[in-house]
PDB file of N, CA and C in Angstrom:
ATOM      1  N   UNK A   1       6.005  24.813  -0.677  1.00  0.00           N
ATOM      2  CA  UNK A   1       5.131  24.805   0.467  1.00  0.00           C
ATOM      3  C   UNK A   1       4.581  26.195   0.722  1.00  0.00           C
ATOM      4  N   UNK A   2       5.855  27.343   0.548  1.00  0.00           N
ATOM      5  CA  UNK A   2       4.935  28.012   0.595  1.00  0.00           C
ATOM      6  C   UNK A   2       3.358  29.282  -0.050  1.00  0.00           C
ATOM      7  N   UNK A   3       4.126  28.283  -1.445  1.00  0.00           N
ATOM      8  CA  UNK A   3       3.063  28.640  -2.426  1.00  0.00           C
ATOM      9  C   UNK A   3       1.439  28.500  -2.107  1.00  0.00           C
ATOM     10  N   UNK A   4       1.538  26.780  -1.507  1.00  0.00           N
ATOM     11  CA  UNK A   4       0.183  25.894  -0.770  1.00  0.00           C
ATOM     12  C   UNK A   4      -0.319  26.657   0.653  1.00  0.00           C
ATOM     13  N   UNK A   5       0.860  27.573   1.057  1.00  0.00           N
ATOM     14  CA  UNK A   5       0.182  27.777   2.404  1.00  0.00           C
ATOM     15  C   UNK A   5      -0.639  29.836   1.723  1.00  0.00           C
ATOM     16  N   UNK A   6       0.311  30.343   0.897  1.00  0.00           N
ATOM     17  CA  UNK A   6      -0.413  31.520   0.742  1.00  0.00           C
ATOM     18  C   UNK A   6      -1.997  31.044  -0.192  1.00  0.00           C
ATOM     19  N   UNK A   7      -1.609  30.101  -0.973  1.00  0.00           N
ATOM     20  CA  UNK A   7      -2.969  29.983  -1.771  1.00  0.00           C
ATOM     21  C   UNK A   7      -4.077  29.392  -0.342  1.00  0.00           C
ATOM     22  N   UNK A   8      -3.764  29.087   0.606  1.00  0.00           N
ATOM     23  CA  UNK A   8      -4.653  28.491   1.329  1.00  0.00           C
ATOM     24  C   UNK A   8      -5.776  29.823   2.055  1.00  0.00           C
ATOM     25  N   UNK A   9      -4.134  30.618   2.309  1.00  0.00           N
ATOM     26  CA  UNK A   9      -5.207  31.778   3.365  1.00  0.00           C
ATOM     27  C   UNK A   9      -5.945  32.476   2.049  1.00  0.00           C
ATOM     28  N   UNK A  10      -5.612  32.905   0.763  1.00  0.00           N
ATOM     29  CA  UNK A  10      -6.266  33.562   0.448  1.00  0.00           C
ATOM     30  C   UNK A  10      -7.474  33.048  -0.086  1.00  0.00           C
ATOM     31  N   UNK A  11      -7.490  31.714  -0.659  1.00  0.00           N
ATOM     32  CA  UNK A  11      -8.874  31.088  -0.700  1.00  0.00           C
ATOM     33  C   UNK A  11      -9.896  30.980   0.692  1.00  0.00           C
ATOM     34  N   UNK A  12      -8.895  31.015   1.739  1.00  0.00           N
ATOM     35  CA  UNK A  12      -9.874  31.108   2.764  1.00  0.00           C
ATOM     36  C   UNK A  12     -10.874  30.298   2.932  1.00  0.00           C
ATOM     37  N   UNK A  13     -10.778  29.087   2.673  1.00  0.00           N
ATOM     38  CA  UNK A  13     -11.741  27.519   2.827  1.00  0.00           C
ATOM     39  C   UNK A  13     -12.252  27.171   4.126  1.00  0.00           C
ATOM     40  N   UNK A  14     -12.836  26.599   4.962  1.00  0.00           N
ATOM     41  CA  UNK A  14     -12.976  25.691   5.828  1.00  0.00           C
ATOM     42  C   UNK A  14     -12.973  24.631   5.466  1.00  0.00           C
ATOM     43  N   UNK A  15     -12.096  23.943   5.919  1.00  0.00           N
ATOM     44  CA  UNK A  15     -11.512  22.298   5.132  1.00  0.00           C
ATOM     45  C   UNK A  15     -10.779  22.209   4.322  1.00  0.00           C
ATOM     46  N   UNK A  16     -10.308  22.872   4.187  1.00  0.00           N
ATOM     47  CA  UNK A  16      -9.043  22.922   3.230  1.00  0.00           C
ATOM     48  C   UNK A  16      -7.689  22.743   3.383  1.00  0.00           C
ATOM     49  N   UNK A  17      -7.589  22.370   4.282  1.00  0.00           N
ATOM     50  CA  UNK A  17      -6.331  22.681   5.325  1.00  0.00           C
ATOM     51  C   UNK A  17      -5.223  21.031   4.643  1.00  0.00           C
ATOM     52  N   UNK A  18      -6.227  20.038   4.840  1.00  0.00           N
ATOM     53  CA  UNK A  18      -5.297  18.917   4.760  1.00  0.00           C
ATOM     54  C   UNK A  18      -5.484  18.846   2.564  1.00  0.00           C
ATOM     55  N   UNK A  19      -6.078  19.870   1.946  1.00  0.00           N
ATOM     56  CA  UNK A  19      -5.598  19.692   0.767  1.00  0.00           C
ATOM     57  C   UNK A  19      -4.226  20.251   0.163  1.00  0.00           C
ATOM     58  N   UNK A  20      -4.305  21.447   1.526  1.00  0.00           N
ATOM     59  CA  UNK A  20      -2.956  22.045   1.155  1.00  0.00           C
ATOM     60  C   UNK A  20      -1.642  21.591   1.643  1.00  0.00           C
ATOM     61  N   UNK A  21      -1.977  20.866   2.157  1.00  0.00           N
ATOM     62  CA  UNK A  21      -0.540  20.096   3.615  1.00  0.00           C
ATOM     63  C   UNK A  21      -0.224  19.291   2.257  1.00  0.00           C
ATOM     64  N   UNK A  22      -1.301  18.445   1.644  1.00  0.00           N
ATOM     65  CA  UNK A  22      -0.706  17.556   1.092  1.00  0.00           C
ATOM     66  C   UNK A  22      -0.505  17.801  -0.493  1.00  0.00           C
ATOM     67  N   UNK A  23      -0.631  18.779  -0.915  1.00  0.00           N
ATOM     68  CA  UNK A  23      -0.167  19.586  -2.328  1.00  0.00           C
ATOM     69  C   UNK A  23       1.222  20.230  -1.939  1.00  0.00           C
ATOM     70  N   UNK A  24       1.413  21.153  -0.950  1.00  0.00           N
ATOM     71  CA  UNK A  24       2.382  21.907  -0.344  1.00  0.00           C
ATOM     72  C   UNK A  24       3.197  20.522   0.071  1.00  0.00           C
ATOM     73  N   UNK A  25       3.500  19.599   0.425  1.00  0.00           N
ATOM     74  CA  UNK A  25       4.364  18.372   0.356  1.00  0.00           C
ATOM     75  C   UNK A  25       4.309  17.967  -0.719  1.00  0.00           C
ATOM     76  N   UNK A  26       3.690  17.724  -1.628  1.00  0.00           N
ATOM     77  CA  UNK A  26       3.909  16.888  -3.101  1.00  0.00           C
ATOM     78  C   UNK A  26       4.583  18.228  -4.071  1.00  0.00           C
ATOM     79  N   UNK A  27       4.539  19.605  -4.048  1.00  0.00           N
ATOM     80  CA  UNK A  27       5.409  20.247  -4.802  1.00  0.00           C
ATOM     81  C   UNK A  27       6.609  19.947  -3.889  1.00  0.00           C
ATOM     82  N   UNK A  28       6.850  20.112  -2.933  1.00  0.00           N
ATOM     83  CA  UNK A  28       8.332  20.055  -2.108  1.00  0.00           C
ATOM     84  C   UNK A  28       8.836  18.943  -2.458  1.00  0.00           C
ATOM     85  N   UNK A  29       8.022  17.613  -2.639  1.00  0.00           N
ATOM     86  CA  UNK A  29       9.093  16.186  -2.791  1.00  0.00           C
ATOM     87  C   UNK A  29       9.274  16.567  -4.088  1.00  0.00           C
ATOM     88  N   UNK A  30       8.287  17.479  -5.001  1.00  0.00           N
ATOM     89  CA  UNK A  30       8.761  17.312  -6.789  1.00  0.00           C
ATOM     90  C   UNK A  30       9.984  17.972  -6.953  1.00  0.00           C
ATOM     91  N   UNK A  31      10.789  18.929  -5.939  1.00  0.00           N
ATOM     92  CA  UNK A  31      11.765  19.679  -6.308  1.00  0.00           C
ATOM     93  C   UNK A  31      13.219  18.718  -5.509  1.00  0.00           C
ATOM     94  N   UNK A  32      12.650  17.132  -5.253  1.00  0.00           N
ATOM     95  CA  UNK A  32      13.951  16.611  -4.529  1.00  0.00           C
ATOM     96  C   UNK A  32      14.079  16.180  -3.650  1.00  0.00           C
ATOM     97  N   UNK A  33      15.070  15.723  -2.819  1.00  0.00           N
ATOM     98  CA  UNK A  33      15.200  14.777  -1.459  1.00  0.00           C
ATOM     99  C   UNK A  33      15.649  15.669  -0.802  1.00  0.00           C
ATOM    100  N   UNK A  34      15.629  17.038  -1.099  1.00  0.00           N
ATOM    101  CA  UNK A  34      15.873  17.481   0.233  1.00  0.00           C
ATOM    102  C   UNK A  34      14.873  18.279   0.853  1.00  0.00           C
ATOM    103  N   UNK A  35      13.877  18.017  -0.164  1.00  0.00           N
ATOM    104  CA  UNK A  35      11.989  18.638   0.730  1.00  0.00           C
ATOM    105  C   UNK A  35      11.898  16.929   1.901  1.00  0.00           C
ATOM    106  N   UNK A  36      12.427  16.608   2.698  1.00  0.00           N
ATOM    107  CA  UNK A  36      12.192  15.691   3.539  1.00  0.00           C
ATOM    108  C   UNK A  36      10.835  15.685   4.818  1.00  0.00           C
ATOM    109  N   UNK A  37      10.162  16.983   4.341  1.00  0.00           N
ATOM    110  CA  UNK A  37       8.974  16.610   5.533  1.00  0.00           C
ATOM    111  C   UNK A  37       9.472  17.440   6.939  1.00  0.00           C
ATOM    112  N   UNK A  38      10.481  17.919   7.132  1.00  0.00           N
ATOM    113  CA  UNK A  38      10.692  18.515   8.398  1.00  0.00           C
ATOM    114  C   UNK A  38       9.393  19.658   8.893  1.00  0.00           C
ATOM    115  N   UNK A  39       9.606  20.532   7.600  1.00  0.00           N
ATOM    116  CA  UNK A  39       8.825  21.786   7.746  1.00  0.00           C
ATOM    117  C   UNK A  39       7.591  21.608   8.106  1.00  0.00           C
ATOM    118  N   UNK A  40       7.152  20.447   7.137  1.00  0.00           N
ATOM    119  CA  UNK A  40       5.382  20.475   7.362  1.00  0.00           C
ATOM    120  C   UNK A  40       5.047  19.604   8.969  1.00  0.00           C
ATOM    121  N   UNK A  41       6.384  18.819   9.149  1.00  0.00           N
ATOM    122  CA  UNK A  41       6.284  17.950  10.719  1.00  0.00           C
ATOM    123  C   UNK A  41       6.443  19.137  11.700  1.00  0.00           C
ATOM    124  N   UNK A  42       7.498  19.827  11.354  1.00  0.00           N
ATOM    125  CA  UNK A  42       7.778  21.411  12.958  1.00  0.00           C
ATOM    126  C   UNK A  42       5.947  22.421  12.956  1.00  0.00           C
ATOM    127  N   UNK A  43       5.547  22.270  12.035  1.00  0.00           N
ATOM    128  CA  UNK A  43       4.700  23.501  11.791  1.00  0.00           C
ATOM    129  C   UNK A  43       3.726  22.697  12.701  1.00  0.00           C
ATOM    130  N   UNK A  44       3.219  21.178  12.553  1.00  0.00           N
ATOM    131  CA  UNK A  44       2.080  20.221  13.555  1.00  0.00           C
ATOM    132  C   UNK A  44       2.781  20.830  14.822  1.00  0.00           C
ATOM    133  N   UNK A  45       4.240  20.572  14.952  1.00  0.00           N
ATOM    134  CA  UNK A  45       4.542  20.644  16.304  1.00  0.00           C
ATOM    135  C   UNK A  45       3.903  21.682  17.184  1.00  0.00           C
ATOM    136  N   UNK A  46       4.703  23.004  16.448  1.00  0.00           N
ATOM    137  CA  UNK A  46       4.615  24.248  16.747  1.00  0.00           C
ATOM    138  C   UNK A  46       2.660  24.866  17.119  1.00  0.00           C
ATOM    139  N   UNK A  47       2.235  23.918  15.829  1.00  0.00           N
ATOM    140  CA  UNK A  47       0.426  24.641  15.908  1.00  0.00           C
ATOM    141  C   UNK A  47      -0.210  23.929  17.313  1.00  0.00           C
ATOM    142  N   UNK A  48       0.745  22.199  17.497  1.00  0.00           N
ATOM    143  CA  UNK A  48      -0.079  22.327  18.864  1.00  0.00           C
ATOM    144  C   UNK A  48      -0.151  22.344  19.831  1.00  0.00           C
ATOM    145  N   UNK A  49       1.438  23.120  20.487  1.00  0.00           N
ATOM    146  CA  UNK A  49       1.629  24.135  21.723  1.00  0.00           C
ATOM    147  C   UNK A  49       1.198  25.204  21.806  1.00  0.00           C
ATOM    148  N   UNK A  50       0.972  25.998  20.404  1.00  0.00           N
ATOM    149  CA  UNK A  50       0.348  27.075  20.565  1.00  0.00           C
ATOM    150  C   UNK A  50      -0.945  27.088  20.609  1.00  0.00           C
ATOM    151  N   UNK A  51      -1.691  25.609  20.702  1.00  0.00           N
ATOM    152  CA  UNK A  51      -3.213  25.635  20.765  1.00  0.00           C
ATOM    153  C   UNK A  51      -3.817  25.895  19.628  1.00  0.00           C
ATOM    154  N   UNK A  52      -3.201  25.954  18.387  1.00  0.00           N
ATOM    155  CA  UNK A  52      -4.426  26.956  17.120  1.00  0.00           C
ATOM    156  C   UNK A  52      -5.344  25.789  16.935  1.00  0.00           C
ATOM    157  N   UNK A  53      -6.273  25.983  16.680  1.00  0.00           N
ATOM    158  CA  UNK A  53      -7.602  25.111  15.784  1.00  0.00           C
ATOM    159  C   UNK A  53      -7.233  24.369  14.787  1.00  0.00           C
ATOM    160  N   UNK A  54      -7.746  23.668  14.305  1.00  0.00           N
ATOM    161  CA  UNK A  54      -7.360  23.125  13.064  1.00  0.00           C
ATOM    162  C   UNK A  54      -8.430  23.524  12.182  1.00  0.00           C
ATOM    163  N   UNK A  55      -9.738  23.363  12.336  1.00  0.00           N
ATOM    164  CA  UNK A  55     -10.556  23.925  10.974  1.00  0.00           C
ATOM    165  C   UNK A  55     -11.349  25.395  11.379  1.00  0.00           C
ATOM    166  N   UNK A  56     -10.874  25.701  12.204  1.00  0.00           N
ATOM    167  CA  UNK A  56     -11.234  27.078  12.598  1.00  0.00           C
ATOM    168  C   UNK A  56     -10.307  28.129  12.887  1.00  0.00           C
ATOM    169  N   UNK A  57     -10.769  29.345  12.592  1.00  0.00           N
ATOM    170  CA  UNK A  57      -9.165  30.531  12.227  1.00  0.00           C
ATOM    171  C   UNK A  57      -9.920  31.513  13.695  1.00  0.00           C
ATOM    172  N   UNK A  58     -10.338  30.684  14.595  1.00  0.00           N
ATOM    173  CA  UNK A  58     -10.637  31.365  16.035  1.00  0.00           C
ATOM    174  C   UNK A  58     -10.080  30.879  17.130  1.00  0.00           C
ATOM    175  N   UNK A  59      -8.864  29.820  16.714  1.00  0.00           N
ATOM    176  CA  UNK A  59      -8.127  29.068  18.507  1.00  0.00           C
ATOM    177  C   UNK A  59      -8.970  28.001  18.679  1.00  0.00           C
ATOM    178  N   UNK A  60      -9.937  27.839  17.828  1.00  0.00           N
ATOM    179  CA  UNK A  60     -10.380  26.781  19.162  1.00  0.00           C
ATOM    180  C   UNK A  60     -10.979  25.638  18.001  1.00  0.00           C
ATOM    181  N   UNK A  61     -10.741  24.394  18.216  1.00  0.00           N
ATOM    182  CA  UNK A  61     -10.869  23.268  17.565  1.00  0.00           C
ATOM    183  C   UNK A  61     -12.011  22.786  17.695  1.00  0.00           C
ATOM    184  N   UNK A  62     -12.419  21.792  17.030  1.00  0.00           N
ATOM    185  CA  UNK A  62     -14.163  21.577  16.824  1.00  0.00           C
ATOM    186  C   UNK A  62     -14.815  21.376  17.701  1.00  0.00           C
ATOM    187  N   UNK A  63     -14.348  20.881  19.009  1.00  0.00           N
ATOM    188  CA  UNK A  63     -15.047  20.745  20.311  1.00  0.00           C
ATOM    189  C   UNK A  63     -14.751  22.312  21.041  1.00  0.00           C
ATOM    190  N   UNK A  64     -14.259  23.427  20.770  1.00  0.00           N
ATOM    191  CA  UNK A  64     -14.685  24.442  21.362  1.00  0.00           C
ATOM    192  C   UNK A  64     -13.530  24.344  22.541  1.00  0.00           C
ATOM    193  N   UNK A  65     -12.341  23.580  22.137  1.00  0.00           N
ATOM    194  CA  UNK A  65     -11.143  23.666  23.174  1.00  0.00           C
ATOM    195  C   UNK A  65     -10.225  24.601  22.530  1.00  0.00           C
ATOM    196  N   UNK A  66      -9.028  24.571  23.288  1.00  0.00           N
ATOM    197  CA  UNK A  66      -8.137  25.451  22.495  1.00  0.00           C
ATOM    198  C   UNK A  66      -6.830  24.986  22.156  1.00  0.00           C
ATOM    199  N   UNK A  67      -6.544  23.682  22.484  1.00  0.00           N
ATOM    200  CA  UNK A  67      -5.845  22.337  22.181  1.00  0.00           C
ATOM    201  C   UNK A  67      -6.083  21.943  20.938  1.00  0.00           C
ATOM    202  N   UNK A  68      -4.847  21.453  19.937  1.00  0.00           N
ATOM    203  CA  UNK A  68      -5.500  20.700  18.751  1.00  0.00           C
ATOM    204  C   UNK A  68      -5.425  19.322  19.333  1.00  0.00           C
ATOM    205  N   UNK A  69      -6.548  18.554  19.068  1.00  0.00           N
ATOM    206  CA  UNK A  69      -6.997  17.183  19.086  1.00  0.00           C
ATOM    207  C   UNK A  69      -5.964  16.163  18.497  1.00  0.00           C
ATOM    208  N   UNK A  70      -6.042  15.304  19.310  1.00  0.00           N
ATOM    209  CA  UNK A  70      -4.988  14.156  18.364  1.00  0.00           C
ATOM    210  C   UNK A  70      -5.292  13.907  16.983  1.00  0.00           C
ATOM    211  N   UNK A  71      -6.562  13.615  17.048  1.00  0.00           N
ATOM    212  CA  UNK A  71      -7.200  13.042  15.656  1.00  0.00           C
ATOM    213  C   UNK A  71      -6.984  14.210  14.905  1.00  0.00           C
ATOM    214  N   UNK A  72      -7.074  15.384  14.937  1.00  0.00           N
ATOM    215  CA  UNK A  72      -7.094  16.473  14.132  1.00  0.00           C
ATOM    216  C   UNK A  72      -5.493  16.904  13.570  1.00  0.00           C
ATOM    217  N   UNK A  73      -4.306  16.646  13.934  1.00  0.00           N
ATOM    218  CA  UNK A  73      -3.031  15.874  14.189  1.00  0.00           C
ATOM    219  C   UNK A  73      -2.772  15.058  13.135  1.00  0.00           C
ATOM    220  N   UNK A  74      -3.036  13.648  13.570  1.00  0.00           N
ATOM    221  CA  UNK A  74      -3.264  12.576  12.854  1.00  0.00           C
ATOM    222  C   UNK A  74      -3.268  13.327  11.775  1.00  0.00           C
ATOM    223  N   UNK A  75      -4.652  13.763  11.030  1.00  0.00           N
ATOM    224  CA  UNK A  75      -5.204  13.570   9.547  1.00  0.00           C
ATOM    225  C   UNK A  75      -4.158  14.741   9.139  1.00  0.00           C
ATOM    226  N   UNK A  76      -3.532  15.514   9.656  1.00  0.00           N
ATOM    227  CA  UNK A  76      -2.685  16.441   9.502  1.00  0.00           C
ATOM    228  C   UNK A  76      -1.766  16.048   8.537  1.00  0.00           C
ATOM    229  N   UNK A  77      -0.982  15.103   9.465  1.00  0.00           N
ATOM    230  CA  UNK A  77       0.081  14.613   9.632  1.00  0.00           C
ATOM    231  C   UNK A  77       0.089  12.924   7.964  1.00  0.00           C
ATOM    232  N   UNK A  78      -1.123  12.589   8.319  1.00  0.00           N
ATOM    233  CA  UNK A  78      -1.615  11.768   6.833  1.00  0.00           C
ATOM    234  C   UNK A  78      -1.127  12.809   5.409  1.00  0.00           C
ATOM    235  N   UNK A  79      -2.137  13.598   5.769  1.00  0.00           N
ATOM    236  CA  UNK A  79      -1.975  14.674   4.356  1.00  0.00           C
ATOM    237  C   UNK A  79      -0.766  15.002   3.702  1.00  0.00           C
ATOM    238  N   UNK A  80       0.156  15.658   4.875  1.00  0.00           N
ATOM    239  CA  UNK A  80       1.326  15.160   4.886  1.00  0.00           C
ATOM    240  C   UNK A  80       2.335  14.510   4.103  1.00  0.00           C
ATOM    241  N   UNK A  81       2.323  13.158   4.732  1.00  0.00           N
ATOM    242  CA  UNK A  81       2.924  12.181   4.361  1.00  0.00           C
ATOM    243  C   UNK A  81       2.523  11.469   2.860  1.00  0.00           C
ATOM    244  N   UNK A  82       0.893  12.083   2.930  1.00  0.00           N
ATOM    245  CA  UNK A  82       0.659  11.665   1.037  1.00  0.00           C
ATOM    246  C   UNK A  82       1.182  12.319  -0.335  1.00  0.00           C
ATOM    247  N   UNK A  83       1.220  13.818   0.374  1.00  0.00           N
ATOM    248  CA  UNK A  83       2.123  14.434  -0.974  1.00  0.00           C
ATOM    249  C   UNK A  83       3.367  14.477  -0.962  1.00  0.00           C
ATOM    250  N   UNK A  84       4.415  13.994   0.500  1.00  0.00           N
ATOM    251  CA  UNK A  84       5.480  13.792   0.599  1.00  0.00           C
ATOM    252  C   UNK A  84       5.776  12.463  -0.439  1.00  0.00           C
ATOM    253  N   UNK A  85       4.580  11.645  -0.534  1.00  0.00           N
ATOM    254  CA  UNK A  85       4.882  10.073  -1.185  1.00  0.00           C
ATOM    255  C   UNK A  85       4.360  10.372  -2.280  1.00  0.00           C
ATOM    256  N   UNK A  86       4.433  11.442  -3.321  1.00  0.00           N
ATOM    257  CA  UNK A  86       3.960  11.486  -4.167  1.00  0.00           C
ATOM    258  C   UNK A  86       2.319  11.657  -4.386  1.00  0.00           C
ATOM    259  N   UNK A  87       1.487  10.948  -3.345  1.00  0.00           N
ATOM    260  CA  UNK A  87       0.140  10.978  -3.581  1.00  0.00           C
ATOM    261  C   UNK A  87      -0.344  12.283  -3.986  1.00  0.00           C
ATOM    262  N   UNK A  88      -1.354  12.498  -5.291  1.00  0.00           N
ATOM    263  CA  UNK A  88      -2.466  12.928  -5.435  1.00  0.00           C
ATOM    264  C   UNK A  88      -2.783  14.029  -4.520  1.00  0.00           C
ATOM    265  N   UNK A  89      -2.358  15.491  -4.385  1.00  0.00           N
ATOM    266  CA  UNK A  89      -3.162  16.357  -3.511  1.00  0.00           C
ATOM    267  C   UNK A  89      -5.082  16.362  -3.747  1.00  0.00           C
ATOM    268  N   UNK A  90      -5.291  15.619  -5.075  1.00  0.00           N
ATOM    269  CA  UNK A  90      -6.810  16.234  -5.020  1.00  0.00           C
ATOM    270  C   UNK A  90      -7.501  15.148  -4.351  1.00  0.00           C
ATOM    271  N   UNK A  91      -7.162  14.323  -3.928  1.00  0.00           N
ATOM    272  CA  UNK A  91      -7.682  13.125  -3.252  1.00  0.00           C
ATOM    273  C   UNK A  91      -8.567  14.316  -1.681  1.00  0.00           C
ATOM    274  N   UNK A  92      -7.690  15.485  -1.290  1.00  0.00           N
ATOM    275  CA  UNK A  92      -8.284  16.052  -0.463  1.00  0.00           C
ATOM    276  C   UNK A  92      -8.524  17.251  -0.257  1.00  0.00           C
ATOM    277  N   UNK A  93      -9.148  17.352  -1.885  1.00  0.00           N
ATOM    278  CA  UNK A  93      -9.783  18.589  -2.725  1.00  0.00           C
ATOM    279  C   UNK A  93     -11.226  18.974  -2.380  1.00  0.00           C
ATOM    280  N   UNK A  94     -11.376  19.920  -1.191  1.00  0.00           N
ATOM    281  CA  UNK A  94     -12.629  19.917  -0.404  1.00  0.00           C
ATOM    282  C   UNK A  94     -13.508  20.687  -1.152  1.00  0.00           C
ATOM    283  N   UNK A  95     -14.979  20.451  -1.196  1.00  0.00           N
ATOM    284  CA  UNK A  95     -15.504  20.873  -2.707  1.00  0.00           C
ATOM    285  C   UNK A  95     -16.379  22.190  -2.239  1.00  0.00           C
ATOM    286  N   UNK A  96     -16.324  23.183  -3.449  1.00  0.00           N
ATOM    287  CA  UNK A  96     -16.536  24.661  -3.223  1.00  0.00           C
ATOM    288  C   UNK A  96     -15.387  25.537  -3.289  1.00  0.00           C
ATOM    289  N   UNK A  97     -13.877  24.102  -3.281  1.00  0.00           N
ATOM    290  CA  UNK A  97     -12.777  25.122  -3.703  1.00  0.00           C
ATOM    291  C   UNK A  97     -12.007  26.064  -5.357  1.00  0.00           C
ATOM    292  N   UNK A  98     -12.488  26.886  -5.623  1.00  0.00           N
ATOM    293  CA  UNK A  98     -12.257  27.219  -6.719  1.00  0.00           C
ATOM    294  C   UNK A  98     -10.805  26.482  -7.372  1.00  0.00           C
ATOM    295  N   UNK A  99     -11.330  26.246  -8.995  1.00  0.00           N
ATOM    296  CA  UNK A  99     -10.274  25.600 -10.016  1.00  0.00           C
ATOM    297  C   UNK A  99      -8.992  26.416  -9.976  1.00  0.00           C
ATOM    298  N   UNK A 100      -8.719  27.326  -9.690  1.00  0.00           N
ATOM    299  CA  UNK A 100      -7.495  28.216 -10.181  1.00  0.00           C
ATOM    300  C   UNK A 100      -6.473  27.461  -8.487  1.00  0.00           C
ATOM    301  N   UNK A 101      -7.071  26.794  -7.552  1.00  0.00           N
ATOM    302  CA  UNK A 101      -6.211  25.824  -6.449  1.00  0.00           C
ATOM    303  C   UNK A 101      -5.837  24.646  -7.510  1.00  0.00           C
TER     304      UNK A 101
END
């Protein structure tokens, strides 16, 4: 996971966020049952008391609040649960992201 989260900041994407949730869970389930999803579930928790954005690295989420959105959550929390289940990280391979991700 945290391979998926440094390759994330340094590619520095907009939209990229739920390719890495769900790559950064699909290496963690490849190393075993004891990558169970906690980390990537505390980190939703944690991002949305502290208000961060979800596709913006300024606090404030696509409506210009400083709350993350349920829906923005949600697809989080999907991404998630797809590379936890094995799914395919490139299914949410946002395009303009360089091959070496």
């Amino acid at each position: 996971m945290w391979r998926a989260h440094s390759d994330m900041k340094e590619a520095d994407l907009k939209g990229s966020e739920d390719y890495y949730q769900a790559r950064g869970n699909h290496d963690a389930a490849q190393r075993g049952p004891g990558a169970n999803g906690w980390l990537s579930d505390a980190r939703e928790k944690v991002q949305g008391k502290r208000g961060r954005g979800r596709r913006d690295h300024d606090n404030t989420n696509q409506d210009g609040a400083g709350r993350r959105g349920n829906k923005d959550s949600a697809a989080d929390q999907e991404a998630n649960r797809w590379g936890r289940n094995g799914g395919d990280p490139n299914v949410y391979r946002p395009k303009g992201l360089p091959s070496k991700y």
